[in-house]
PDB file of N, CA and C in Angstrom:
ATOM      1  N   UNK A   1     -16.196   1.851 -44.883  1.00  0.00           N
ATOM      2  CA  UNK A   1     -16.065   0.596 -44.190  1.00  0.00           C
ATOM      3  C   UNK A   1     -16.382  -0.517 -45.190  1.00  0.00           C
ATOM      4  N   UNK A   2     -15.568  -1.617 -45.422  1.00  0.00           N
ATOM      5  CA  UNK A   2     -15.703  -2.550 -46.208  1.00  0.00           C
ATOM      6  C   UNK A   2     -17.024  -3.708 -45.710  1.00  0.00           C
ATOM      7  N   UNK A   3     -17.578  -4.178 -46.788  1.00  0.00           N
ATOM      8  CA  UNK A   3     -19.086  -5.390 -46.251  1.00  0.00           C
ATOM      9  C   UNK A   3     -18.892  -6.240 -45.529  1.00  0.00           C
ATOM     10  N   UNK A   4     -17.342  -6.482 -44.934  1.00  0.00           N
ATOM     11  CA  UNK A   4     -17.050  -7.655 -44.089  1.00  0.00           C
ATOM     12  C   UNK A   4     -16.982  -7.365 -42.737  1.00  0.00           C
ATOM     13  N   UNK A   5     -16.351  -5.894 -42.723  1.00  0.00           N
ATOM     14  CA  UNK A   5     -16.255  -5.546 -41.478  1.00  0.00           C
ATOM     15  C   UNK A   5     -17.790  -5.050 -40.755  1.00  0.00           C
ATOM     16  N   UNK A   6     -18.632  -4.795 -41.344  1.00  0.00           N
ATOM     17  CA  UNK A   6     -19.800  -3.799 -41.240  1.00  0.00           C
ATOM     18  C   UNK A   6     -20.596  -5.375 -41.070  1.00  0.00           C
ATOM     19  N   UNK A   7     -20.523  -6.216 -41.651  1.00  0.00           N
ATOM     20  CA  UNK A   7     -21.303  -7.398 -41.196  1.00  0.00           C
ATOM     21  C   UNK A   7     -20.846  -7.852 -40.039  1.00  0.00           C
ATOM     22  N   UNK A   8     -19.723  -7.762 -39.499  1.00  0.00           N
ATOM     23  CA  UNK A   8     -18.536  -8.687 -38.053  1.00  0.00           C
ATOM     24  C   UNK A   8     -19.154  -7.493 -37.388  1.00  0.00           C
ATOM     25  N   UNK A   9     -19.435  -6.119 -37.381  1.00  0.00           N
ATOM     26  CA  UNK A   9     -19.846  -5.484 -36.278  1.00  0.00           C
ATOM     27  C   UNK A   9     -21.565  -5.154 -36.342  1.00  0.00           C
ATOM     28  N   UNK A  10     -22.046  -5.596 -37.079  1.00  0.00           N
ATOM     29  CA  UNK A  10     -23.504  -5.725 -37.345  1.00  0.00           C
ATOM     30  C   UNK A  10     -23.627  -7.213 -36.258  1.00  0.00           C
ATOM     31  N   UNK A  11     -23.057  -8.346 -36.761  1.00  0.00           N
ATOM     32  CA  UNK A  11     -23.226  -9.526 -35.939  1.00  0.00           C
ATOM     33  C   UNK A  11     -23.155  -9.452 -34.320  1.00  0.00           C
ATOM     34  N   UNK A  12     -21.988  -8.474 -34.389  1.00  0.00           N
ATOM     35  CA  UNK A  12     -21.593  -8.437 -32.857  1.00  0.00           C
ATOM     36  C   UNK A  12     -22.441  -7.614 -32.103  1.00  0.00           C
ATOM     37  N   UNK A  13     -23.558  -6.351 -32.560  1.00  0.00           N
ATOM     38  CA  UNK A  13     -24.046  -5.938 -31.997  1.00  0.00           C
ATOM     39  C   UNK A  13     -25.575  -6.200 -31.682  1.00  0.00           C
ATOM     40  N   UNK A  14     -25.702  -7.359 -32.755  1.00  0.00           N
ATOM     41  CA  UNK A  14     -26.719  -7.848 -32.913  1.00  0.00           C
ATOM     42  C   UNK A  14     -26.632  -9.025 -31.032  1.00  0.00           C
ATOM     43  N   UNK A  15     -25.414  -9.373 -31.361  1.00  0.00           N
ATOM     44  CA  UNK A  15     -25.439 -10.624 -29.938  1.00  0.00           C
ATOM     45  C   UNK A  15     -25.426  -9.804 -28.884  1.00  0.00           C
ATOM     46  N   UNK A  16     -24.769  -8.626 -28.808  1.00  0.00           N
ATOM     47  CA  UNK A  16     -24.863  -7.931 -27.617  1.00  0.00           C
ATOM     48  C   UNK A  16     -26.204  -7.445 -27.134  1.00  0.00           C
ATOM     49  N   UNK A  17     -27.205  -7.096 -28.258  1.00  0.00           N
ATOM     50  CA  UNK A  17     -28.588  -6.867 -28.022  1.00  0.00           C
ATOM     51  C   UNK A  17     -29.400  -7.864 -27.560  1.00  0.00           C
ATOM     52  N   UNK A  18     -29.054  -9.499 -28.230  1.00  0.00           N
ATOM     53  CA  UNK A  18     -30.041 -10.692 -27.561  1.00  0.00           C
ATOM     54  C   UNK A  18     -29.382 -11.091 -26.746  1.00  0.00           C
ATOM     55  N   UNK A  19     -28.192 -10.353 -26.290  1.00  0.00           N
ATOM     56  CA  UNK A  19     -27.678 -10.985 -24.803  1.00  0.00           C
ATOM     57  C   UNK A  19     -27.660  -9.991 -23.670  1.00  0.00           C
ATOM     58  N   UNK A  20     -28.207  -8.999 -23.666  1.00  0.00           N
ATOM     59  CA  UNK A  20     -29.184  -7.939 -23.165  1.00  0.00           C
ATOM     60  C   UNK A  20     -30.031  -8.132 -22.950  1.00  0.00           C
ATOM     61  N   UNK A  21     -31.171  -8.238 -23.969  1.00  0.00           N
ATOM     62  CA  UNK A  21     -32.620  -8.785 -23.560  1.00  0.00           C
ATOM     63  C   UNK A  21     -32.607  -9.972 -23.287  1.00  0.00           C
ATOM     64  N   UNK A  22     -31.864 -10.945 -22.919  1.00  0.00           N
ATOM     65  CA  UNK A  22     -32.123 -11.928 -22.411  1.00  0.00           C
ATOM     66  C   UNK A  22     -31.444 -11.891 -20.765  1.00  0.00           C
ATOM     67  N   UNK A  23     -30.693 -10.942 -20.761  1.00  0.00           N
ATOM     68  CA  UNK A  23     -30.491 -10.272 -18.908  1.00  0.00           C
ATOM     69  C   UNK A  23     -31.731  -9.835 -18.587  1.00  0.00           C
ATOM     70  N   UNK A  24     -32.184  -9.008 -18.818  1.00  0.00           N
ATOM     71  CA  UNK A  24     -33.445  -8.522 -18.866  1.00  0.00           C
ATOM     72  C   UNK A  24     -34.736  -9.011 -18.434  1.00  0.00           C
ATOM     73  N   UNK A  25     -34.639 -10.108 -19.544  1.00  0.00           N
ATOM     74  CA  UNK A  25     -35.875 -10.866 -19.146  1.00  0.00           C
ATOM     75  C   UNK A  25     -35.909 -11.484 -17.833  1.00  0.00           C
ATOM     76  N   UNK A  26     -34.774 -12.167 -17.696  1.00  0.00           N
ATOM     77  CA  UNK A  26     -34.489 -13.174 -16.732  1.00  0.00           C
ATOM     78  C   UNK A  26     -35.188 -12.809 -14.923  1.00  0.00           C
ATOM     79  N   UNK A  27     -35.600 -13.509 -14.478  1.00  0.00           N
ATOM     80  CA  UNK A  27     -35.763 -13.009 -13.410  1.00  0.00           C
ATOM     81  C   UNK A  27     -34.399 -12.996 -12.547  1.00  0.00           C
ATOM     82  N   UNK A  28     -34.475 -12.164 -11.607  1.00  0.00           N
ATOM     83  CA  UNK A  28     -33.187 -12.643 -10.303  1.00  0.00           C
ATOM     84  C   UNK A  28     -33.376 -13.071  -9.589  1.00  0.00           C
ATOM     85  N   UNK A  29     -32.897 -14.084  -8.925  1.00  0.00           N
ATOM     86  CA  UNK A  29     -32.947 -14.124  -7.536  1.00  0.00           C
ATOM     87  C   UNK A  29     -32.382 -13.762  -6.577  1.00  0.00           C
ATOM     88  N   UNK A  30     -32.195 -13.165  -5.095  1.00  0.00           N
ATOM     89  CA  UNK A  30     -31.804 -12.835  -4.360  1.00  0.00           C
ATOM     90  C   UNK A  30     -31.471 -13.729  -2.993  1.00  0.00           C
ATOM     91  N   UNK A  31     -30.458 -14.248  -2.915  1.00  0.00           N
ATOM     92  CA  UNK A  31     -29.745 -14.916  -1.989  1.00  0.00           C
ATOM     93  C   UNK A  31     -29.993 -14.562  -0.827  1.00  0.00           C
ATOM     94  N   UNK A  32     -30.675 -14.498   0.479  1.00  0.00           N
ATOM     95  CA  UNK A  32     -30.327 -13.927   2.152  1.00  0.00           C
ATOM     96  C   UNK A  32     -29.864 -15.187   2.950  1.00  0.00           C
ATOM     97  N   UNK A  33     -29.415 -14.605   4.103  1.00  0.00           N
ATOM     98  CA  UNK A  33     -29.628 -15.609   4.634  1.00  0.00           C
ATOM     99  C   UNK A  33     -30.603 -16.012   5.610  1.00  0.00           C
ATOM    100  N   UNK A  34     -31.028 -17.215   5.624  1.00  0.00           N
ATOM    101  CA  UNK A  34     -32.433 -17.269   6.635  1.00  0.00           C
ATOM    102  C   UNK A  34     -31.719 -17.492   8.290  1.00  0.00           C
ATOM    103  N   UNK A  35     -32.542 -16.857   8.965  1.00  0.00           N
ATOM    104  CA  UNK A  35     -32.260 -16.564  10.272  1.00  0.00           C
ATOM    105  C   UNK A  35     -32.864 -17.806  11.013  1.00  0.00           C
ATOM    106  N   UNK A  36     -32.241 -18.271  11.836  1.00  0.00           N
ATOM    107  CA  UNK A  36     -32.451 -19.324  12.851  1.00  0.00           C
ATOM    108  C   UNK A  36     -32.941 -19.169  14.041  1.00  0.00           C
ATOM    109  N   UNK A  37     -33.078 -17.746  14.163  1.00  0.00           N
ATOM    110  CA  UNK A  37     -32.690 -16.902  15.401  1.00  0.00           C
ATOM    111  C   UNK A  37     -34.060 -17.500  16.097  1.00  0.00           C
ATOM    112  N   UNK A  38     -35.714 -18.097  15.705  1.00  0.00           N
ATOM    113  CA  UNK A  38     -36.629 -18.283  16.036  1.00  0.00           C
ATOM    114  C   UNK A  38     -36.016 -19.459  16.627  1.00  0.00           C
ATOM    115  N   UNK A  39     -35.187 -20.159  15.882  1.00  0.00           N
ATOM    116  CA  UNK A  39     -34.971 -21.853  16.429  1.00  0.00           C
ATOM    117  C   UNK A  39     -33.822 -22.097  17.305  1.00  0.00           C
ATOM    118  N   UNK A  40     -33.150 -21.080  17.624  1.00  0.00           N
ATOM    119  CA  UNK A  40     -32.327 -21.288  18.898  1.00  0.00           C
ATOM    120  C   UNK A  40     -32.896 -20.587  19.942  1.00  0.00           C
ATOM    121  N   UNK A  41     -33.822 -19.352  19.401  1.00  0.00           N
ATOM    122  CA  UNK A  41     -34.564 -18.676  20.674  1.00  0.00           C
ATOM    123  C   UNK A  41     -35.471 -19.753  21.022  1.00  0.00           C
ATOM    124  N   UNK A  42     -35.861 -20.617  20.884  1.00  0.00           N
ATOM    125  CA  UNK A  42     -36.587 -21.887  21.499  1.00  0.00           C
ATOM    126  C   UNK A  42     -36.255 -22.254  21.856  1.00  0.00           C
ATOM    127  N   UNK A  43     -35.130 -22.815  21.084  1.00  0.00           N
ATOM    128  CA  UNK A  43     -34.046 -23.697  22.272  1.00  0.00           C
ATOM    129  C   UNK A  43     -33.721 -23.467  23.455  1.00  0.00           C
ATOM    130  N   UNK A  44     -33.505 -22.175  23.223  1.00  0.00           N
ATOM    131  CA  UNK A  44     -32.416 -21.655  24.832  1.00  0.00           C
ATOM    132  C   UNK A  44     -34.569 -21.262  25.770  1.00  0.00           C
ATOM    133  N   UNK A  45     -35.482 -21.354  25.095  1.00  0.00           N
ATOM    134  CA  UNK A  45     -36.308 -20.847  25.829  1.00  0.00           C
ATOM    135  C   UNK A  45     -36.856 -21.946  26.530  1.00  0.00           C
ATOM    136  N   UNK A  46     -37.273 -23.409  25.575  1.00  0.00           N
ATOM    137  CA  UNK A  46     -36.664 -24.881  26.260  1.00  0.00           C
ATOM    138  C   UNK A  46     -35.816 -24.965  27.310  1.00  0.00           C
ATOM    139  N   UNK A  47     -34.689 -24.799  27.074  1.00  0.00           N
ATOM    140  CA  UNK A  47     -34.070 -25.225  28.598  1.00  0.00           C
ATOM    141  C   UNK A  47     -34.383 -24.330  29.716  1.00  0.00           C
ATOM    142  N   UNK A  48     -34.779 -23.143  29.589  1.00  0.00           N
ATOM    143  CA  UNK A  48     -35.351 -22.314  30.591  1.00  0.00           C
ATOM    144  C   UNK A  48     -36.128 -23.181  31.740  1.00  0.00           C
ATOM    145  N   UNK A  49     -37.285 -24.020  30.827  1.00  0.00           N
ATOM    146  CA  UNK A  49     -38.035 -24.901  30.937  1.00  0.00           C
ATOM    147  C   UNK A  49     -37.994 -26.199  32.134  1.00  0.00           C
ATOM    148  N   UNK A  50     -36.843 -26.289  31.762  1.00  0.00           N
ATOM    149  CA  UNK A  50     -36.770 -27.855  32.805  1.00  0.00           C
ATOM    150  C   UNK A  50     -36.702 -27.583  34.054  1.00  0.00           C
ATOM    151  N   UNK A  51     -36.836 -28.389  34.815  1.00  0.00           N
ATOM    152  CA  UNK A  51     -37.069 -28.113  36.261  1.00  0.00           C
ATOM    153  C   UNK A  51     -36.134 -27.872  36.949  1.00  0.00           C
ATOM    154  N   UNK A  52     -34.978 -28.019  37.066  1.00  0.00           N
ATOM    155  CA  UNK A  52     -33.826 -28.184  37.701  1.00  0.00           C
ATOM    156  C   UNK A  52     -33.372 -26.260  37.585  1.00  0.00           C
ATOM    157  N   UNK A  53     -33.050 -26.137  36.254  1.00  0.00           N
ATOM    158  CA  UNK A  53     -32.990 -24.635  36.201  1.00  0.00           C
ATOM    159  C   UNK A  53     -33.855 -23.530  36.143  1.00  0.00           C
ATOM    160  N   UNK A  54     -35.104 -24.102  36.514  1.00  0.00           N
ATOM    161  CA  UNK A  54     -35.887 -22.868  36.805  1.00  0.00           C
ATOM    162  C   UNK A  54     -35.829 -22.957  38.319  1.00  0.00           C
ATOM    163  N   UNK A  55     -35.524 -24.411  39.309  1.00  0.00           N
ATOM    164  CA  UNK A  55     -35.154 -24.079  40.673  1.00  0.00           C
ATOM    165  C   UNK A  55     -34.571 -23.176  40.871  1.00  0.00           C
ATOM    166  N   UNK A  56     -33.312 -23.587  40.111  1.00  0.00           N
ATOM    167  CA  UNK A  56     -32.012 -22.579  40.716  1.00  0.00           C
ATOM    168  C   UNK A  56     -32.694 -20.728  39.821  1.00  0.00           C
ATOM    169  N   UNK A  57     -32.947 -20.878  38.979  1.00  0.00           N
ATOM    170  CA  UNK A  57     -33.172 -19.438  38.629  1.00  0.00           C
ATOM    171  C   UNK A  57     -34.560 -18.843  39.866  1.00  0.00           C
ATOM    172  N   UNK A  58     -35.244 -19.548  40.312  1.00  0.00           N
ATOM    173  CA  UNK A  58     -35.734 -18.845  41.117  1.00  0.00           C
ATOM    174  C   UNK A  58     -34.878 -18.352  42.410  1.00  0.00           C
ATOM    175  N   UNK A  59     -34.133 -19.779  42.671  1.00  0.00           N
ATOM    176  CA  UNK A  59     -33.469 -19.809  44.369  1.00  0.00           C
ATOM    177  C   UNK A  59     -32.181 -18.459  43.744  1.00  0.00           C
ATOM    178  N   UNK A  60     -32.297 -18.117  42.721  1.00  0.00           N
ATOM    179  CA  UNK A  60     -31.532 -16.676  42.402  1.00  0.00           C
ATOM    180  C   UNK A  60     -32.204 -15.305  42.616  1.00  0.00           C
ATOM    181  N   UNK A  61     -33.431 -15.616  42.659  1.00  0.00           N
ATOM    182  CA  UNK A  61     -34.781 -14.485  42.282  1.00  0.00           C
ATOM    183  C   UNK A  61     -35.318 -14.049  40.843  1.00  0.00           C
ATOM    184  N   UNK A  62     -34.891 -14.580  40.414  1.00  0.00           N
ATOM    185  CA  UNK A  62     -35.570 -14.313  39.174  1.00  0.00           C
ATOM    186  C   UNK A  62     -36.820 -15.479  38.397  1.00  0.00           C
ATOM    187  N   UNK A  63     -37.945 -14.952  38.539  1.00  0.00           N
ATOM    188  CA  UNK A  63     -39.259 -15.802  38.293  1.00  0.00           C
ATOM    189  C   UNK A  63     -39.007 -16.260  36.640  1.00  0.00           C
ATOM    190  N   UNK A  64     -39.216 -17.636  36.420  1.00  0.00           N
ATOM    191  CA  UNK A  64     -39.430 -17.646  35.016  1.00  0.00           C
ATOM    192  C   UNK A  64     -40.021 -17.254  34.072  1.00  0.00           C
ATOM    193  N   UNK A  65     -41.105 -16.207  34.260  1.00  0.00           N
ATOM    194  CA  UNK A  65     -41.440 -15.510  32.830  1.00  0.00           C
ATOM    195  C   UNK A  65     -40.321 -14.226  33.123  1.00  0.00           C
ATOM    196  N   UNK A  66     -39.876 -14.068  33.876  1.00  0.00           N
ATOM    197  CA  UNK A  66     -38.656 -12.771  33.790  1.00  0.00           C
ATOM    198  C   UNK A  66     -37.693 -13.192  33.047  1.00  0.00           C
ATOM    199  N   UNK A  67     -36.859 -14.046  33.471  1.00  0.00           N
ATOM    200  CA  UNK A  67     -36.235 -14.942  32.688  1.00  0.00           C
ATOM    201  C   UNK A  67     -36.591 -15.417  31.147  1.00  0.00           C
ATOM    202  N   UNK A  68     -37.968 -15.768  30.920  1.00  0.00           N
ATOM    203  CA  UNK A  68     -37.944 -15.514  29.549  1.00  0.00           C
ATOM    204  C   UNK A  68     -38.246 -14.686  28.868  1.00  0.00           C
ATOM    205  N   UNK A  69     -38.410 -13.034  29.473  1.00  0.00           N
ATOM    206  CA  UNK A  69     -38.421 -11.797  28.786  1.00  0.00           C
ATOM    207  C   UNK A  69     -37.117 -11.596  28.762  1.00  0.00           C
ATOM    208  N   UNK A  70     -36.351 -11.494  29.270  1.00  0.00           N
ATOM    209  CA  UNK A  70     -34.708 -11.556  29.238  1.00  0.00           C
ATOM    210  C   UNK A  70     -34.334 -12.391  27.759  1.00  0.00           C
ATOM    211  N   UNK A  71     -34.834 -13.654  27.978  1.00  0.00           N
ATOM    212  CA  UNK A  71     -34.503 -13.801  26.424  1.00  0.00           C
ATOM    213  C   UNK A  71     -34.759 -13.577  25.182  1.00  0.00           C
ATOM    214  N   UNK A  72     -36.359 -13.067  25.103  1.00  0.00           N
ATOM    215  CA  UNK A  72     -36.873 -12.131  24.035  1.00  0.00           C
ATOM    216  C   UNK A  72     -36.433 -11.209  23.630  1.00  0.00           C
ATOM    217  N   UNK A  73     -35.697 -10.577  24.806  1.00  0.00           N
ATOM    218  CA  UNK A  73     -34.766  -8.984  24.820  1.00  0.00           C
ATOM    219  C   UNK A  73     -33.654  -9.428  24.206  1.00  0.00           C
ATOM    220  N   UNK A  74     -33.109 -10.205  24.070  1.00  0.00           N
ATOM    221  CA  UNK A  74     -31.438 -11.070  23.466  1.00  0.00           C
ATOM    222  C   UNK A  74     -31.666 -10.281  22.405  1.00  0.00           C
ATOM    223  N   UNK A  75     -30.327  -9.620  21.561  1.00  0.00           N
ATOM    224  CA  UNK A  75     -29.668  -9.822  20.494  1.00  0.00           C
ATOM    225  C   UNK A  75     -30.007 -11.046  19.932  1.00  0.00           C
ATOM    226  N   UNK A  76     -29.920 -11.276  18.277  1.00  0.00           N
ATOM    227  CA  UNK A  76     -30.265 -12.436  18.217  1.00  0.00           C
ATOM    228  C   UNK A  76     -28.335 -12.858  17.655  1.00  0.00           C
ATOM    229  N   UNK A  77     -27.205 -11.675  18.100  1.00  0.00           N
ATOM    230  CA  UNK A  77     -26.034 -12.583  18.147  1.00  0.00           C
ATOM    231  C   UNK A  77     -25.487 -13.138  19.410  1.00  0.00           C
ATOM    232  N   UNK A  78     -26.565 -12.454  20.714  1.00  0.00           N
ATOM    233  CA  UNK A  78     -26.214 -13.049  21.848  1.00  0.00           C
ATOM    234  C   UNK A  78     -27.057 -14.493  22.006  1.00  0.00           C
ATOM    235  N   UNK A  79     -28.240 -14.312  21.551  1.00  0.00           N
ATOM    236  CA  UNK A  79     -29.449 -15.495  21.649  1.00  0.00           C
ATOM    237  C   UNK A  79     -27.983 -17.097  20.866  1.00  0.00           C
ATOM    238  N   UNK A  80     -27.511 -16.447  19.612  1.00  0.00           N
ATOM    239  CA  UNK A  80     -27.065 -17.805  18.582  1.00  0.00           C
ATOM    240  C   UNK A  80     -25.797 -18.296  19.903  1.00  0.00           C
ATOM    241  N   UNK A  81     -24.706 -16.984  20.454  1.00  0.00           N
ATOM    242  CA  UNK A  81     -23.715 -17.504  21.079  1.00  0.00           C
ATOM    243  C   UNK A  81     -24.189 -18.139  22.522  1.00  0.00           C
ATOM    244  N   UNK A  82     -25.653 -18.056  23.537  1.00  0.00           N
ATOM    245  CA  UNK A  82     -25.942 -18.765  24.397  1.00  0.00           C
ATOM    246  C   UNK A  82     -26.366 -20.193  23.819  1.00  0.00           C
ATOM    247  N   UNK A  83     -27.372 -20.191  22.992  1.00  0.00           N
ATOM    248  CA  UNK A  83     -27.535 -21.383  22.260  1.00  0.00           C
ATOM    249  C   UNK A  83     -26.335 -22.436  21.710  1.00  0.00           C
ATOM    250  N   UNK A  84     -25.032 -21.980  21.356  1.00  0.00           N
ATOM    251  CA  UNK A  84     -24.275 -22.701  21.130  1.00  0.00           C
ATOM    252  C   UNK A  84     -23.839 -23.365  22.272  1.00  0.00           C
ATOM    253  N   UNK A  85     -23.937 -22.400  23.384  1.00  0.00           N
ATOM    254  CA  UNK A  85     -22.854 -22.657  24.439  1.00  0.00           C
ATOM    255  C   UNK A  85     -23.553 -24.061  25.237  1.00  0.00           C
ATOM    256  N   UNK A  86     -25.135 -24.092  24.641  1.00  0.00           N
ATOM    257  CA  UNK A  86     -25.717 -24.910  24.809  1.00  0.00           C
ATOM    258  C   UNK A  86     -25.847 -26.043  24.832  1.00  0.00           C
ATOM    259  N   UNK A  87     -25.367 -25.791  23.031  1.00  0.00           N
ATOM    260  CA  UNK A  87     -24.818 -27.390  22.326  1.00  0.00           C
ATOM    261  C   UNK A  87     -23.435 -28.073  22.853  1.00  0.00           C
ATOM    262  N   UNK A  88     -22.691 -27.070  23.555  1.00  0.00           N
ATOM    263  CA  UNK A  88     -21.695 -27.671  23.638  1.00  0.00           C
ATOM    264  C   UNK A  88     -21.167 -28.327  25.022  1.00  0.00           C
ATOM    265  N   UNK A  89     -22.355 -27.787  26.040  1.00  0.00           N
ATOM    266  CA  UNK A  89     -22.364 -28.481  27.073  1.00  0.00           C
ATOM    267  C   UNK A  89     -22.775 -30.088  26.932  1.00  0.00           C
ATOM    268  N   UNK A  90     -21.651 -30.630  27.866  1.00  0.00           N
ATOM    269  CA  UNK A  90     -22.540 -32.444  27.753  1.00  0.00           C
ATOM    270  C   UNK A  90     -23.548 -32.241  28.904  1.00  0.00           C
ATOM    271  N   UNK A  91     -24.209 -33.948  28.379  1.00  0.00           N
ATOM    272  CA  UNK A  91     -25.214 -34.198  29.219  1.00  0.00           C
ATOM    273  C   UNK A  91     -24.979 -34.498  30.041  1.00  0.00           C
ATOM    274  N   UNK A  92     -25.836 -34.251  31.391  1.00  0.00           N
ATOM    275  CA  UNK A  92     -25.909 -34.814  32.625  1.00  0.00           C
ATOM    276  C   UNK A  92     -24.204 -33.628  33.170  1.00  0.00           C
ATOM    277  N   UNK A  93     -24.066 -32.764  32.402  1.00  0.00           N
ATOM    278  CA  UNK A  93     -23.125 -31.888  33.311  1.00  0.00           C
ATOM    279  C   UNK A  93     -21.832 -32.457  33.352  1.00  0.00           C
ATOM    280  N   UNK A  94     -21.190 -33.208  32.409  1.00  0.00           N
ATOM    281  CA  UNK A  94     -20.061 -33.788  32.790  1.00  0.00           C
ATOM    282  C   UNK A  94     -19.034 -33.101  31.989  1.00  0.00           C
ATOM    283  N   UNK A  95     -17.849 -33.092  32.507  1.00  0.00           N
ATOM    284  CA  UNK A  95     -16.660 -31.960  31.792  1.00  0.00           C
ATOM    285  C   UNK A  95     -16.514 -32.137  30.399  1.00  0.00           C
ATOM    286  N   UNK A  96     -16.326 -31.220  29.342  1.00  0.00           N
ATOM    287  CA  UNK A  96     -15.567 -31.840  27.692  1.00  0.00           C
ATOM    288  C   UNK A  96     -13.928 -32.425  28.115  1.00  0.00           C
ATOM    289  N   UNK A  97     -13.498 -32.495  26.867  1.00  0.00           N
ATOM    290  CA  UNK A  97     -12.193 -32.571  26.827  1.00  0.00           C
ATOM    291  C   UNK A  97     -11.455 -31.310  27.154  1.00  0.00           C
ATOM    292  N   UNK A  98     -11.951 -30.023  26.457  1.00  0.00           N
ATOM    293  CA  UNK A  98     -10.875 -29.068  26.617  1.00  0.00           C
ATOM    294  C   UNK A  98     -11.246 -28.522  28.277  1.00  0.00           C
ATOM    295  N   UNK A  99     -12.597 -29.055  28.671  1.00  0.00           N
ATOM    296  CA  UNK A  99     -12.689 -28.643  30.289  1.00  0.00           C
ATOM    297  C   UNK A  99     -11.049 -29.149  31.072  1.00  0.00           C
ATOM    298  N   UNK A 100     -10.910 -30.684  30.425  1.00  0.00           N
ATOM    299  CA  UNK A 100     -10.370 -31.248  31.630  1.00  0.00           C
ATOM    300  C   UNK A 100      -9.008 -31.008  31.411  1.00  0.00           C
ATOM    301  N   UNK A 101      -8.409 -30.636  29.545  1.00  0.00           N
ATOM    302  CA  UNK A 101      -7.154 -29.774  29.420  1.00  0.00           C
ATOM    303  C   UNK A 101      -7.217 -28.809  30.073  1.00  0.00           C
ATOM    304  N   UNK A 102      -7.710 -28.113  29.989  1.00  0.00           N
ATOM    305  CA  UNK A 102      -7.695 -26.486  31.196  1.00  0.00           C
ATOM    306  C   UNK A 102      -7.233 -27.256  32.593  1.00  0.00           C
ATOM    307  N   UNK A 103      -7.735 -27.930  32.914  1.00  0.00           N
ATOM    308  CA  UNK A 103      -7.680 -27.840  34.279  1.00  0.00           C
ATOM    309  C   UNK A 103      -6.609 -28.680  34.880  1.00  0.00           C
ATOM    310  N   UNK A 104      -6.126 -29.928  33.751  1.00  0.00           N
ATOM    311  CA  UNK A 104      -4.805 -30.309  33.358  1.00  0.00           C
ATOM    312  C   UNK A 104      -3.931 -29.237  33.403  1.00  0.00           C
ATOM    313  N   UNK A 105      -3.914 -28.345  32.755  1.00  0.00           N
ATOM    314  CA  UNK A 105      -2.869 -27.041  32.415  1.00  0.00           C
ATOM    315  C   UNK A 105      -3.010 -26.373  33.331  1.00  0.00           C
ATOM    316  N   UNK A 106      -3.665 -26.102  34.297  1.00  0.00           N
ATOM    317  CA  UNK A 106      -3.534 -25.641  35.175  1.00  0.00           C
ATOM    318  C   UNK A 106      -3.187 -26.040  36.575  1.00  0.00           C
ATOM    319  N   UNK A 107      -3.004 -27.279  36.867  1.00  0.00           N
ATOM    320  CA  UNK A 107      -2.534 -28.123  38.000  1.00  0.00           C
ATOM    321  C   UNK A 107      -1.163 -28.336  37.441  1.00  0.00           C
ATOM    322  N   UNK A 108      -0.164 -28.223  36.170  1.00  0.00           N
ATOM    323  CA  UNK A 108       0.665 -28.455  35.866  1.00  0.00           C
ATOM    324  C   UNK A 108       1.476 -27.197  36.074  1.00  0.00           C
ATOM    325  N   UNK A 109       0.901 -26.264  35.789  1.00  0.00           N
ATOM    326  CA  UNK A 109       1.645 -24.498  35.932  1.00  0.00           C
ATOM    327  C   UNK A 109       1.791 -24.742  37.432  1.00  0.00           C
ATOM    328  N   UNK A 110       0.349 -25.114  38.043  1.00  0.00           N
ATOM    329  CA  UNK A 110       0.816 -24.593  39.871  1.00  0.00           C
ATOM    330  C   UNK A 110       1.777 -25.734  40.316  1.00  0.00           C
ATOM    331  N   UNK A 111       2.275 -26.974  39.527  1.00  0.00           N
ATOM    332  CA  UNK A 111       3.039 -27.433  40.549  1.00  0.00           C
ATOM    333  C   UNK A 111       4.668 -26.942  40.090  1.00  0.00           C
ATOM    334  N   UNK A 112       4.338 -26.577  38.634  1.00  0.00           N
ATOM    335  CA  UNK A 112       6.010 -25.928  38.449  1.00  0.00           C
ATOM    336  C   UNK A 112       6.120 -24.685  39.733  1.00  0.00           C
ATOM    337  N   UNK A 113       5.364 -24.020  39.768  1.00  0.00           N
ATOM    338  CA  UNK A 113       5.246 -23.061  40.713  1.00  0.00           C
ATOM    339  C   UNK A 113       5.941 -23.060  42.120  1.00  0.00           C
ATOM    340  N   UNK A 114       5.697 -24.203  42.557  1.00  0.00           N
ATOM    341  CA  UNK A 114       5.334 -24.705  43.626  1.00  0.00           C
ATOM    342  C   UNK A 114       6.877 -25.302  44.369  1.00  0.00           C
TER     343      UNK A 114
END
């Protein structure tokens, strides 16, 4: 092997070694994702809370600490999809938009019907 080539692969194995130990050293970090699941299980355990729906959940039979063992028991992918369904209700109970398309689209089918 000629001194030029034996130095070009001396160099190169030399970088592959301080670019090794410098993987090495490095710490990692590990990416997760953090779970929310505590902060919508509040949420939805909050509205449990207010007065209006713990009426009606009683005038159903079900006492409110039952009701909030029911939600302790949640999945926490059922806990995130009640919690959304949460957010997406308006206040004071009044329809969204796609409520009042539905129901648009559906007074329009029954009068073709009709």
């Amino acid at each position: 092997m000629s001194p030029r080539i034996r130095q070009v692969v001396n160099d190169i194995t030399a970088a592959l070694l301080f670019g090794l130990a410098l993987a090495l050293a490095m710490p990692q970090a590990y990416a997760g994702m953090i779970s929310a699941d505590h902060e919508e299980r509040a949420r939805v355990k909050t509205m449990l809370e207010r007065p209006q729906l713990a009426t009606e959940l009683e005038r159903m039979g079900i006492p409110p600490q039952e009701a909030s063992a029911r939600v302790d028991a949640m999945t926490p992918g059922e806990v995130r999809e009640l919690a959304g369904r949460l957010d997406a209700l308006a206040a004071g109970g009044q329809a969204g938009t796609r409520d009042l398309l539905l129901v648009l689209l559906v007074v329009l089918l029954v009068l073709l019907l009709i």
